[in-house]
PDB file of N, CA and C in Angstrom:
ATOM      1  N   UNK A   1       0.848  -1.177   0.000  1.00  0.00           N
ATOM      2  CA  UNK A   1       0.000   0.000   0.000  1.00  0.00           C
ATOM      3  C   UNK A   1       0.890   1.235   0.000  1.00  0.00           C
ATOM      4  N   UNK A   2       0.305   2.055  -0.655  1.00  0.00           N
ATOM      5  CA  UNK A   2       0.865   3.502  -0.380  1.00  0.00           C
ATOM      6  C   UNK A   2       0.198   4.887  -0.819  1.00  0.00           C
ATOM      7  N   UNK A   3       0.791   5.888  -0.041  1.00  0.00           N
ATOM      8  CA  UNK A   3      -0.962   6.965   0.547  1.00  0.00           C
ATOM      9  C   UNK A   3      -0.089   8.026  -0.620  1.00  0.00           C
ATOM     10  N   UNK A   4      -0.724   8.449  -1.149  1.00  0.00           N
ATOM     11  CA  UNK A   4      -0.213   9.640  -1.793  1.00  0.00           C
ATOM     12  C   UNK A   4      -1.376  11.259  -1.661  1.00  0.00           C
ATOM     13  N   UNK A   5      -0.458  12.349  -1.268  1.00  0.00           N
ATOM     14  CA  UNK A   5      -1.593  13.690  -0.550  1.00  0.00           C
ATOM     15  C   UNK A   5      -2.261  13.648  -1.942  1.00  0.00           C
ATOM     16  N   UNK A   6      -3.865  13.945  -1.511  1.00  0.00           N
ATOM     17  CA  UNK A   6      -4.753  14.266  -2.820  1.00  0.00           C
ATOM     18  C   UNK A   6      -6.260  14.673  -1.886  1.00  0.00           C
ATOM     19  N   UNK A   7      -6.694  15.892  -2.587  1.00  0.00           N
ATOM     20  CA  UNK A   7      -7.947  16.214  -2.179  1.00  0.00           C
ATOM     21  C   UNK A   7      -9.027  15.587  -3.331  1.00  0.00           C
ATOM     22  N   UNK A   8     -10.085  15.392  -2.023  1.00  0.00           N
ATOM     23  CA  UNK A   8     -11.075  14.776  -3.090  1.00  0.00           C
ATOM     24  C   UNK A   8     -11.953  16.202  -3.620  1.00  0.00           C
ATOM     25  N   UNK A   9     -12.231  15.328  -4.568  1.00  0.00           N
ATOM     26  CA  UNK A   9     -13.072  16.140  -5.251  1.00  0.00           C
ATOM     27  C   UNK A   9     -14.182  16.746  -5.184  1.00  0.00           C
ATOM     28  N   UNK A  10     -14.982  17.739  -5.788  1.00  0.00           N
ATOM     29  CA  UNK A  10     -16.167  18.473  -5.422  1.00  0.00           C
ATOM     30  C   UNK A  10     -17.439  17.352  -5.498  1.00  0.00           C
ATOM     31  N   UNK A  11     -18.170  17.362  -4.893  1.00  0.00           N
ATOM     32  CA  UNK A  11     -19.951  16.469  -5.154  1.00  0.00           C
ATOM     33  C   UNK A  11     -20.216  17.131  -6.049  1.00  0.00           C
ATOM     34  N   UNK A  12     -20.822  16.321  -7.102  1.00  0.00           N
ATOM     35  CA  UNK A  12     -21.792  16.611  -8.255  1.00  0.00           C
ATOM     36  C   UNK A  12     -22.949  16.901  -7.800  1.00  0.00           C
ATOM     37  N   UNK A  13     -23.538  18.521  -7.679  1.00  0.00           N
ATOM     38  CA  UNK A  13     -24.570  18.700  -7.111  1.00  0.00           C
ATOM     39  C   UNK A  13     -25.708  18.973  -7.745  1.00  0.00           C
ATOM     40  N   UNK A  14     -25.446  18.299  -8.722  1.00  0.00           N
ATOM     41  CA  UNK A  14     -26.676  18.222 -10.296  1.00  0.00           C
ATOM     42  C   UNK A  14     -27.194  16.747  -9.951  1.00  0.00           C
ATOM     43  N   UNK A  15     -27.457  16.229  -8.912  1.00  0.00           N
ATOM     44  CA  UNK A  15     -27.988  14.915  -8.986  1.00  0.00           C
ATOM     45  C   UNK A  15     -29.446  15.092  -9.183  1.00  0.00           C
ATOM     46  N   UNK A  16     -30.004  14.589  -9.612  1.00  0.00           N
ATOM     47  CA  UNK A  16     -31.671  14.676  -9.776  1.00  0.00           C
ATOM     48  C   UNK A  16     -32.063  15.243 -10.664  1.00  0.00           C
ATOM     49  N   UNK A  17     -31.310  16.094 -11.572  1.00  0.00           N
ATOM     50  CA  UNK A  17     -32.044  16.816 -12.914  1.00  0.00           C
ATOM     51  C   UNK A  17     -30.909  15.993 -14.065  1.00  0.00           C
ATOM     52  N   UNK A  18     -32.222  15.447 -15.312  1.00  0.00           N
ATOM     53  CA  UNK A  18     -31.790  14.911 -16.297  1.00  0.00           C
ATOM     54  C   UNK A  18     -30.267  15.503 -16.881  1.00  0.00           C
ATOM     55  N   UNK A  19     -29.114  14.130 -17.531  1.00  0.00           N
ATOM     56  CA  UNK A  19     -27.892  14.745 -17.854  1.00  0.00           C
ATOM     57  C   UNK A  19     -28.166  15.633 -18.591  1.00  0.00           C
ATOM     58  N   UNK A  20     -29.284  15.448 -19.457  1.00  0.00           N
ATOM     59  CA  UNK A  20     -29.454  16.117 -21.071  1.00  0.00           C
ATOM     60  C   UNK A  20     -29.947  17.315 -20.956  1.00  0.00           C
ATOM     61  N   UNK A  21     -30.897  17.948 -19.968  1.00  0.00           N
ATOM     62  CA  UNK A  21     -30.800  19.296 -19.605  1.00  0.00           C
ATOM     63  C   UNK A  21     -30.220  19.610 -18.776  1.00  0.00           C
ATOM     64  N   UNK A  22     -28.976  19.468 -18.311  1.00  0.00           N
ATOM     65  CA  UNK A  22     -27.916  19.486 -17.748  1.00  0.00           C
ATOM     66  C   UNK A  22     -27.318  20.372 -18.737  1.00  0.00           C
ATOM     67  N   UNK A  23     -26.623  19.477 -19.920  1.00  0.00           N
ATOM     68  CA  UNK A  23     -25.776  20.060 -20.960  1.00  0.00           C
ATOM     69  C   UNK A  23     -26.577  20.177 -22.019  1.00  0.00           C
ATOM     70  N   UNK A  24     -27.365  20.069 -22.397  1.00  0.00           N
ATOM     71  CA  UNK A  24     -27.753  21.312 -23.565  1.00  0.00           C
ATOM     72  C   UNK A  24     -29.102  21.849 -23.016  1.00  0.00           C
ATOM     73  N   UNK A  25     -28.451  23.051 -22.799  1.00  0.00           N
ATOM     74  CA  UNK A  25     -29.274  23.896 -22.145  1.00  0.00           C
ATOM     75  C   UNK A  25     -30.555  25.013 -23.459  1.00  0.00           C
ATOM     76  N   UNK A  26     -31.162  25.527 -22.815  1.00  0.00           N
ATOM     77  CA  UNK A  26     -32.590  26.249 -24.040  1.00  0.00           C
ATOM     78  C   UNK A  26     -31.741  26.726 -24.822  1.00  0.00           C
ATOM     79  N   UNK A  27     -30.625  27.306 -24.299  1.00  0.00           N
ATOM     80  CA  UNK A  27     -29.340  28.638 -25.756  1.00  0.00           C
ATOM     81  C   UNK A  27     -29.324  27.918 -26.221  1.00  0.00           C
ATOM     82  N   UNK A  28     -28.983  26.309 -25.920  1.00  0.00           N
ATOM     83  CA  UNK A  28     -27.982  25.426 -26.963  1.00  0.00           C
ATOM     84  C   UNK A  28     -29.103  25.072 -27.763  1.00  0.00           C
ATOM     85  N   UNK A  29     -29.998  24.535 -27.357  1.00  0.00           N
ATOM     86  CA  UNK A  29     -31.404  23.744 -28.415  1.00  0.00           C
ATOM     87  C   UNK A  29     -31.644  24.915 -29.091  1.00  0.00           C
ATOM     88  N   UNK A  30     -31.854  26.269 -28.975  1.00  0.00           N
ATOM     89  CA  UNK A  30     -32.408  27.365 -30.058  1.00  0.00           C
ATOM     90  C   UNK A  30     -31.389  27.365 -31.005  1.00  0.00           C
ATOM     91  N   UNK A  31     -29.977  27.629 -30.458  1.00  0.00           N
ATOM     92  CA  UNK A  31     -29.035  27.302 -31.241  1.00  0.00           C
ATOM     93  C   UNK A  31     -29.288  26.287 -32.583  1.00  0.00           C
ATOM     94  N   UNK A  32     -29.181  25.235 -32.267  1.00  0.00           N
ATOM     95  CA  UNK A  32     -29.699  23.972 -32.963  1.00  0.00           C
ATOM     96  C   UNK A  32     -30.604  24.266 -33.872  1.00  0.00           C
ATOM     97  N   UNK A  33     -32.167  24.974 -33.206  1.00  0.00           N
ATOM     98  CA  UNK A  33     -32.770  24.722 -34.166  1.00  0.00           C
ATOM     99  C   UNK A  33     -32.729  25.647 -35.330  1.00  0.00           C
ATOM    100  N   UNK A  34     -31.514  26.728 -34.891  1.00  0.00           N
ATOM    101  CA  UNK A  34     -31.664  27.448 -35.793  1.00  0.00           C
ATOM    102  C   UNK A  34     -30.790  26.933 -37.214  1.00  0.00           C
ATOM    103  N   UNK A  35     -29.985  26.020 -37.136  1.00  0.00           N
ATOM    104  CA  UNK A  35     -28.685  25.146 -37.882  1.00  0.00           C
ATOM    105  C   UNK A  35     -29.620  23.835 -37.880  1.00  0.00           C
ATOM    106  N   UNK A  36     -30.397  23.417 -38.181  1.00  0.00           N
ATOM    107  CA  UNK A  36     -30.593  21.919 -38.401  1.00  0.00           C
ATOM    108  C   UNK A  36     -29.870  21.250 -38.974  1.00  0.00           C
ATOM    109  N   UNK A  37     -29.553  20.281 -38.607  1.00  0.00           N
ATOM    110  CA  UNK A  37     -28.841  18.977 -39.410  1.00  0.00           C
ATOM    111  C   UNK A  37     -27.012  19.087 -39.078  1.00  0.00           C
ATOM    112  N   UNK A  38     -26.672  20.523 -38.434  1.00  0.00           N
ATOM    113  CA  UNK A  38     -25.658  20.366 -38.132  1.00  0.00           C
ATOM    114  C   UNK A  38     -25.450  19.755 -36.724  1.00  0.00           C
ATOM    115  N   UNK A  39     -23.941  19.320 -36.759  1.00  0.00           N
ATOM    116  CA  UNK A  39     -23.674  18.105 -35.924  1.00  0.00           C
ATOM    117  C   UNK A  39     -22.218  18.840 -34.823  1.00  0.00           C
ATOM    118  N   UNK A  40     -22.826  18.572 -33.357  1.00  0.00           N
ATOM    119  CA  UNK A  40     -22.202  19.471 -32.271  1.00  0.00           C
ATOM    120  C   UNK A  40     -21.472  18.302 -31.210  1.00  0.00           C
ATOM    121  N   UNK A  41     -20.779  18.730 -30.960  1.00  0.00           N
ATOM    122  CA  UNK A  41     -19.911  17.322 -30.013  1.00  0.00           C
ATOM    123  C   UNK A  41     -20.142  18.080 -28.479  1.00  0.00           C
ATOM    124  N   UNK A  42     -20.639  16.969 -27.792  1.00  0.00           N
ATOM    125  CA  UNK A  42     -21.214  17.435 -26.404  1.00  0.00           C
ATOM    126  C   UNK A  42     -19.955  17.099 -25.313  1.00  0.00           C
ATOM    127  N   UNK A  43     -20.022  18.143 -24.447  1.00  0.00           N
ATOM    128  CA  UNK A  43     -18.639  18.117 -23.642  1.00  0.00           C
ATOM    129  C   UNK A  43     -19.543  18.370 -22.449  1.00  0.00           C
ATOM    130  N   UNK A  44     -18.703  18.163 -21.303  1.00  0.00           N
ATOM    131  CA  UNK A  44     -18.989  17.737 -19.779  1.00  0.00           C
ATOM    132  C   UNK A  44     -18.309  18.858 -18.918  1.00  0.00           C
ATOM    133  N   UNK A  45     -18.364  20.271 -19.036  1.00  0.00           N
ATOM    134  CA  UNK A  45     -16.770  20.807 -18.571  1.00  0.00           C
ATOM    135  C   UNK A  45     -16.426  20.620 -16.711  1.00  0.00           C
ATOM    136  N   UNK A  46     -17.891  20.243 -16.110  1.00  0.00           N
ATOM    137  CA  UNK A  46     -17.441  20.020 -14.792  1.00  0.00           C
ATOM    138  C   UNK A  46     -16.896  18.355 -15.013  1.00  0.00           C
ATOM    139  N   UNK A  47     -16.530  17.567 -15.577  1.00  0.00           N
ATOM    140  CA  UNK A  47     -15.477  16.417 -15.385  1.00  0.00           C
ATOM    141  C   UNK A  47     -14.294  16.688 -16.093  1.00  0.00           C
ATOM    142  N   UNK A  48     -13.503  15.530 -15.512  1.00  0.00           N
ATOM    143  CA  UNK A  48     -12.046  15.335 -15.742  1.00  0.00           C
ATOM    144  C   UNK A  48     -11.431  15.236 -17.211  1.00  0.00           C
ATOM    145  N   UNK A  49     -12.335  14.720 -18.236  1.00  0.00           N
ATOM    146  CA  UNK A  49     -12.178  14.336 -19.221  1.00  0.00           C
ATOM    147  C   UNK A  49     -13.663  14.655 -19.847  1.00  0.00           C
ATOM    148  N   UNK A  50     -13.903  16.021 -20.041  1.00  0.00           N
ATOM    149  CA  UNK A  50     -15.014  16.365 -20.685  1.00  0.00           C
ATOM    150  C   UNK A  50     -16.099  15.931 -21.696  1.00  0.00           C
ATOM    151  N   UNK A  51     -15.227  15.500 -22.400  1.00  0.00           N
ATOM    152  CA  UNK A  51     -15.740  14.789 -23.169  1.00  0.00           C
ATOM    153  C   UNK A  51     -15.769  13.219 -23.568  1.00  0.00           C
ATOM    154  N   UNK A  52     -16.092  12.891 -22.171  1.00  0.00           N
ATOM    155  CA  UNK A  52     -16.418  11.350 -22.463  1.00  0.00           C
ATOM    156  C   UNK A  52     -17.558  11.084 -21.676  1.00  0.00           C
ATOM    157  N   UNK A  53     -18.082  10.023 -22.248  1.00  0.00           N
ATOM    158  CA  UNK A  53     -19.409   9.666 -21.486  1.00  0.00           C
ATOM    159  C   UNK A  53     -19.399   8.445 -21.364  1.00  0.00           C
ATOM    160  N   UNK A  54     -20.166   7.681 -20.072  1.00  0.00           N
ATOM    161  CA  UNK A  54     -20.404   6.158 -20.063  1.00  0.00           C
ATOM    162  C   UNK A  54     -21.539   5.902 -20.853  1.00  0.00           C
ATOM    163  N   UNK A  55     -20.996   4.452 -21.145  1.00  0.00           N
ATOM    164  CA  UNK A  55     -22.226   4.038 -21.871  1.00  0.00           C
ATOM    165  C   UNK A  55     -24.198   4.428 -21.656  1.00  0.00           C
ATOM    166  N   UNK A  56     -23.736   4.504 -20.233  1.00  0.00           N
ATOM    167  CA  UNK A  56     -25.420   3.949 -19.410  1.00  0.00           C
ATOM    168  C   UNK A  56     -25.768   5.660 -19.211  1.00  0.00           C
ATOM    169  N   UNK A  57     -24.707   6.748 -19.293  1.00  0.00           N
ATOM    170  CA  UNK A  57     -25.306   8.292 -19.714  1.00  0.00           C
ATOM    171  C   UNK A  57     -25.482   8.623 -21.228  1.00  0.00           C
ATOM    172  N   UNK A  58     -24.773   7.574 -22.479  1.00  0.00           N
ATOM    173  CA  UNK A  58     -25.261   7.911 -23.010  1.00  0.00           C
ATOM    174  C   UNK A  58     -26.713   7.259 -23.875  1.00  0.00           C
ATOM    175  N   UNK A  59     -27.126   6.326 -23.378  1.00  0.00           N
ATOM    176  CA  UNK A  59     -28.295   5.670 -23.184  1.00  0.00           C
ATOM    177  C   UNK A  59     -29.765   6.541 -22.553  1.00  0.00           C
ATOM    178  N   UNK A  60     -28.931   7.268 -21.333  1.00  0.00           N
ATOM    179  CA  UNK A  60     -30.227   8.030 -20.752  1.00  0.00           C
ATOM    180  C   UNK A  60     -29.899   9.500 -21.652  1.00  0.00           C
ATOM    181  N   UNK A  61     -29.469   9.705 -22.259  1.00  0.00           N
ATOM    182  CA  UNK A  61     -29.117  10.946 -23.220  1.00  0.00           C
ATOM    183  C   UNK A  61     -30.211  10.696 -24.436  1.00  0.00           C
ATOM    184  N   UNK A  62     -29.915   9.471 -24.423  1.00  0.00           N
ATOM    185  CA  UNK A  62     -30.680   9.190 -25.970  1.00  0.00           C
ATOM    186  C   UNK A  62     -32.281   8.921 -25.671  1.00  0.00           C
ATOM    187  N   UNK A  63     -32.388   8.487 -24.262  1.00  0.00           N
ATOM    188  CA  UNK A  63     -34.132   7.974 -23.866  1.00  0.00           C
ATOM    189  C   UNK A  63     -34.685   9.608 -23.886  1.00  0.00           C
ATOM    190  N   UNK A  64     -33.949  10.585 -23.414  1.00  0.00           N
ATOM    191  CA  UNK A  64     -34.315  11.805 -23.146  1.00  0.00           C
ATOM    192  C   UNK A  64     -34.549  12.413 -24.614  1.00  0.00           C
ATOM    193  N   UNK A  65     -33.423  12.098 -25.661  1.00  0.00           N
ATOM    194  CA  UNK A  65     -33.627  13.219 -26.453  1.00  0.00           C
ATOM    195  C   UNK A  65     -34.831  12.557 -27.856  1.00  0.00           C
ATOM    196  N   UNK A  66     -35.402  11.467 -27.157  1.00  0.00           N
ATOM    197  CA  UNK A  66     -36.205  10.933 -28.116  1.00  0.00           C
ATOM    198  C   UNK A  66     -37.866  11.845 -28.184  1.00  0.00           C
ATOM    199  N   UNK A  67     -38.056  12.316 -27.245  1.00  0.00           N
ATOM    200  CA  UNK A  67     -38.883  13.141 -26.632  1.00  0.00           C
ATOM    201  C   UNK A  67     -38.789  14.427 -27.592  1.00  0.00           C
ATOM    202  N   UNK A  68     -37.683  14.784 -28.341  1.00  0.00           N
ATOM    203  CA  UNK A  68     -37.542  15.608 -29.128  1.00  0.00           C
ATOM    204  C   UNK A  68     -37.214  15.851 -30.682  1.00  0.00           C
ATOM    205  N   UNK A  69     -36.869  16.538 -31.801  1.00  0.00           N
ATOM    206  CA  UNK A  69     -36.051  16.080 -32.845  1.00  0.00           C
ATOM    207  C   UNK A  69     -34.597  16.288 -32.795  1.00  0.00           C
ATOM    208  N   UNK A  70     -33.881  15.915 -31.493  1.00  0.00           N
ATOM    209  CA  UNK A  70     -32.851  16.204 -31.091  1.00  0.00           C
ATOM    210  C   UNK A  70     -31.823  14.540 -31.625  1.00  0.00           C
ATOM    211  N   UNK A  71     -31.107  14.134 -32.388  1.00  0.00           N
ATOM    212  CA  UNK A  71     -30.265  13.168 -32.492  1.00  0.00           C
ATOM    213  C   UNK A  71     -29.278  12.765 -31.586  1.00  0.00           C
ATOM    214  N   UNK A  72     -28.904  12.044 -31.263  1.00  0.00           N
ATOM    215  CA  UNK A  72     -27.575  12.118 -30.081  1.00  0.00           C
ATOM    216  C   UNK A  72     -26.996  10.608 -31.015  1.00  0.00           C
ATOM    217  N   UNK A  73     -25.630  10.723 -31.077  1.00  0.00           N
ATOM    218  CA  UNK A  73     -24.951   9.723 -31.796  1.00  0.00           C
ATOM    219  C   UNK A  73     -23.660   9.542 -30.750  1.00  0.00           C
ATOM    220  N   UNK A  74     -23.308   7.996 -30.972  1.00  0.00           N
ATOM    221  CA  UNK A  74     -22.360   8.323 -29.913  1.00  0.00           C
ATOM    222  C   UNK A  74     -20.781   7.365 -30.860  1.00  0.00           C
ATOM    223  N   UNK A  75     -19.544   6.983 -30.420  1.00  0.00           N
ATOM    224  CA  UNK A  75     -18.820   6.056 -30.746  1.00  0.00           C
ATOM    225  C   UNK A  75     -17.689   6.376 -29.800  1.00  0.00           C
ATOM    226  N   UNK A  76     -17.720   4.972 -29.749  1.00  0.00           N
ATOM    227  CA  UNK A  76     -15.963   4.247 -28.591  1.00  0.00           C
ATOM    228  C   UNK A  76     -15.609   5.164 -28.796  1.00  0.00           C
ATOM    229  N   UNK A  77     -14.527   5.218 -27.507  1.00  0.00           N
ATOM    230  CA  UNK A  77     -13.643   6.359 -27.059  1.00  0.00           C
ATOM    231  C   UNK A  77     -12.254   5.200 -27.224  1.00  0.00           C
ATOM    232  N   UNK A  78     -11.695   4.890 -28.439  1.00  0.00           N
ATOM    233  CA  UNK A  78     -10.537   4.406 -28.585  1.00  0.00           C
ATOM    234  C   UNK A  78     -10.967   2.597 -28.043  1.00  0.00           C
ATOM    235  N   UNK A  79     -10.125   1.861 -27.305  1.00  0.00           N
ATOM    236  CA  UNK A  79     -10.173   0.326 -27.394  1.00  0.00           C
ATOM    237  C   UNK A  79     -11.736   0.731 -25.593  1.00  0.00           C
ATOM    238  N   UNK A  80     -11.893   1.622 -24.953  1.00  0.00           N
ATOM    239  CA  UNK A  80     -12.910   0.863 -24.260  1.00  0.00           C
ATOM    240  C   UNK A  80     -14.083   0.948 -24.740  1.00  0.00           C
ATOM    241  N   UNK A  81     -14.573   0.075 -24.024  1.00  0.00           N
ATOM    242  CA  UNK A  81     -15.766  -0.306 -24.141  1.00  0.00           C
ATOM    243  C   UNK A  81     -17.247   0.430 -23.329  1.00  0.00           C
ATOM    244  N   UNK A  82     -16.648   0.812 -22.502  1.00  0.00           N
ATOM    245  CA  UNK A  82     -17.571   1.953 -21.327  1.00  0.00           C
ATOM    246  C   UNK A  82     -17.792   3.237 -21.727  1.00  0.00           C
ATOM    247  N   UNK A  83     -16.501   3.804 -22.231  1.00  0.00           N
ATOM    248  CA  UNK A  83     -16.557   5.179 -22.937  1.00  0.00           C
ATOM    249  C   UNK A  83     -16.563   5.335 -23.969  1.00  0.00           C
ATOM    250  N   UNK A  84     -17.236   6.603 -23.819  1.00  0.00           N
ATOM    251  CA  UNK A  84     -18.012   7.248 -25.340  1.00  0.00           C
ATOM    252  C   UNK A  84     -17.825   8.772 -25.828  1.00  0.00           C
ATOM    253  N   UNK A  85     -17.752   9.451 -27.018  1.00  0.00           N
ATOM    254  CA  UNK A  85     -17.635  10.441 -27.476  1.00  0.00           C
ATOM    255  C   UNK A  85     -18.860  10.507 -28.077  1.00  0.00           C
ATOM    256  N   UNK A  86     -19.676  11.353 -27.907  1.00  0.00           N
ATOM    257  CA  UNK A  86     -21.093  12.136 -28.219  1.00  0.00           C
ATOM    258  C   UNK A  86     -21.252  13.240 -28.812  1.00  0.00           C
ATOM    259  N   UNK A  87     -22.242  13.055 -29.995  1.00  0.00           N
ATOM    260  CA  UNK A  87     -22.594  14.006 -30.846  1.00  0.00           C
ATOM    261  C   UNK A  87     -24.153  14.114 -30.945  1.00  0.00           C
ATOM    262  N   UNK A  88     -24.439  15.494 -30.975  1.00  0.00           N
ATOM    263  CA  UNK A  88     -25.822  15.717 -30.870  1.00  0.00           C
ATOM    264  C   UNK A  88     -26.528  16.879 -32.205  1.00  0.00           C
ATOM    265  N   UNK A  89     -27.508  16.893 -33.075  1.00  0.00           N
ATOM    266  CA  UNK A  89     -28.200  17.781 -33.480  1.00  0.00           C
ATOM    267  C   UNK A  89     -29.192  17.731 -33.771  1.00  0.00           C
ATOM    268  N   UNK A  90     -30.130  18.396 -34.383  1.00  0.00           N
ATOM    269  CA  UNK A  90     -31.070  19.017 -34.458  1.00  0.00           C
ATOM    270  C   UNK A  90     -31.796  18.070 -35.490  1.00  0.00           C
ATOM    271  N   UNK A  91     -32.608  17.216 -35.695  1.00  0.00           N
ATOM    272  CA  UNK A  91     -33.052  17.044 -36.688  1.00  0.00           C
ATOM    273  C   UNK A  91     -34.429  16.428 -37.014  1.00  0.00           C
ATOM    274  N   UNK A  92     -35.339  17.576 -37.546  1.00  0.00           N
ATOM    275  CA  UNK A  92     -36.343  17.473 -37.614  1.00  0.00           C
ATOM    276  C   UNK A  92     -36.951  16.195 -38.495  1.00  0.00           C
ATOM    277  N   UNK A  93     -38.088  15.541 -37.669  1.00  0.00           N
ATOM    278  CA  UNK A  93     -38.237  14.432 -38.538  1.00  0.00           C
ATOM    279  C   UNK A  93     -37.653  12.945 -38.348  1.00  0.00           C
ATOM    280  N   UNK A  94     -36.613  13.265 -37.233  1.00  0.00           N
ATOM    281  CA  UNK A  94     -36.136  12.525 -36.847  1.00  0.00           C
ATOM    282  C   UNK A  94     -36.742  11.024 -36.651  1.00  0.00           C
ATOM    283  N   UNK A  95     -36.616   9.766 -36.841  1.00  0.00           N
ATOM    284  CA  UNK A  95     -37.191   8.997 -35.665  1.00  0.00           C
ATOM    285  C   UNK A  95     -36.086   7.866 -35.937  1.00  0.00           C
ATOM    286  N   UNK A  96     -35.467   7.440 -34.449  1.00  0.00           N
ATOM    287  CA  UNK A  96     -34.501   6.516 -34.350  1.00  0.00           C
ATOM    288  C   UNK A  96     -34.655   5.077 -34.900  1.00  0.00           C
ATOM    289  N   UNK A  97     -33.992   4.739 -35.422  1.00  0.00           N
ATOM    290  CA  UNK A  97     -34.399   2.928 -35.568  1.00  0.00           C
ATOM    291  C   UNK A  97     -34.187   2.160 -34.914  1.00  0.00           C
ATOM    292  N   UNK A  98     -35.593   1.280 -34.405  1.00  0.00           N
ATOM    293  CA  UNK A  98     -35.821   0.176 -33.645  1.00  0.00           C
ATOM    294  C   UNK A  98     -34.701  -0.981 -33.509  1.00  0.00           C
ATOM    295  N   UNK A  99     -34.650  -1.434 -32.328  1.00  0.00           N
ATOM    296  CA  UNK A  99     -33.279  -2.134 -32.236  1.00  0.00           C
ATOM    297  C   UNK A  99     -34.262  -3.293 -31.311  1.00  0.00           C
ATOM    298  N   UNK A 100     -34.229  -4.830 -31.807  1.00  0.00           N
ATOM    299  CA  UNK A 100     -34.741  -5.884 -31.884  1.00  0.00           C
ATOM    300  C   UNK A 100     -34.222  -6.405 -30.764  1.00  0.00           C
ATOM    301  N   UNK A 101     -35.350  -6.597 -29.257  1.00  0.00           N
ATOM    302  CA  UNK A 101     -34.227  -7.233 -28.346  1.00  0.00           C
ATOM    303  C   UNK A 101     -34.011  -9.007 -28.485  1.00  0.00           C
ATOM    304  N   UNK A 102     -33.337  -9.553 -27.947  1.00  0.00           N
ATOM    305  CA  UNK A 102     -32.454 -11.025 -28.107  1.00  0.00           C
ATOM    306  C   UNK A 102     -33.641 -11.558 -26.879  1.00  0.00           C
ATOM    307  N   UNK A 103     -34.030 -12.416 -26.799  1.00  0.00           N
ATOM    308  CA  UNK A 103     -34.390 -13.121 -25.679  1.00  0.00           C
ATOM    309  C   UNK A 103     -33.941 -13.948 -25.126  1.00  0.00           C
TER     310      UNK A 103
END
């Protein structure tokens, strides 16, 4: 074992309100709708590595933005498997394709 000095870090005091209005806030969606179809890479700036996301946030990113014509696309962050790089826009008309579960 061995102790090395380190302060912990701040509490995430955004617990209880959705990630997705978290980070894209009303500027950002007007934004959007004013650019449809263009494509915006979503960053985190209160974490360590801003721009990565776990799988299971970007899952609740995508349950959230189905509710809207908002796209959220995501792909591996290099060899893992947990992390993700996320892209989001505007696109009217939208509707995601059905994904067949395995039983």
């Amino acid at each position: 074992m061995s102790l090395t000095i380190s302060k912990v870090p701040a509490r995430d005091t955004r617990r209880g309100t959705s990630l997705f209005d978290i980070l894209v806030t009303d500027r950002d969606r007007h934004t959007m709708k004013l650019n449809p179809g263009v494509t915006y890479q979503l960053r985190d700036d209160a974490r360590t590595h801003p721009d990565l996301f776990t799988t299971s946030e970007v899952n609740s990113l995508q349950a959230r933005a189905r509710e809207s014509d908002i796209r959220v696309q995501s792909r591996a962050a290099g060899d893992s498997k947990n992390t993700r790089h996320v892209w989001i826009s505007f696109e009217p008309g939208y509707v995601p394709e059905r994904r067949e579960r395995k039983h």
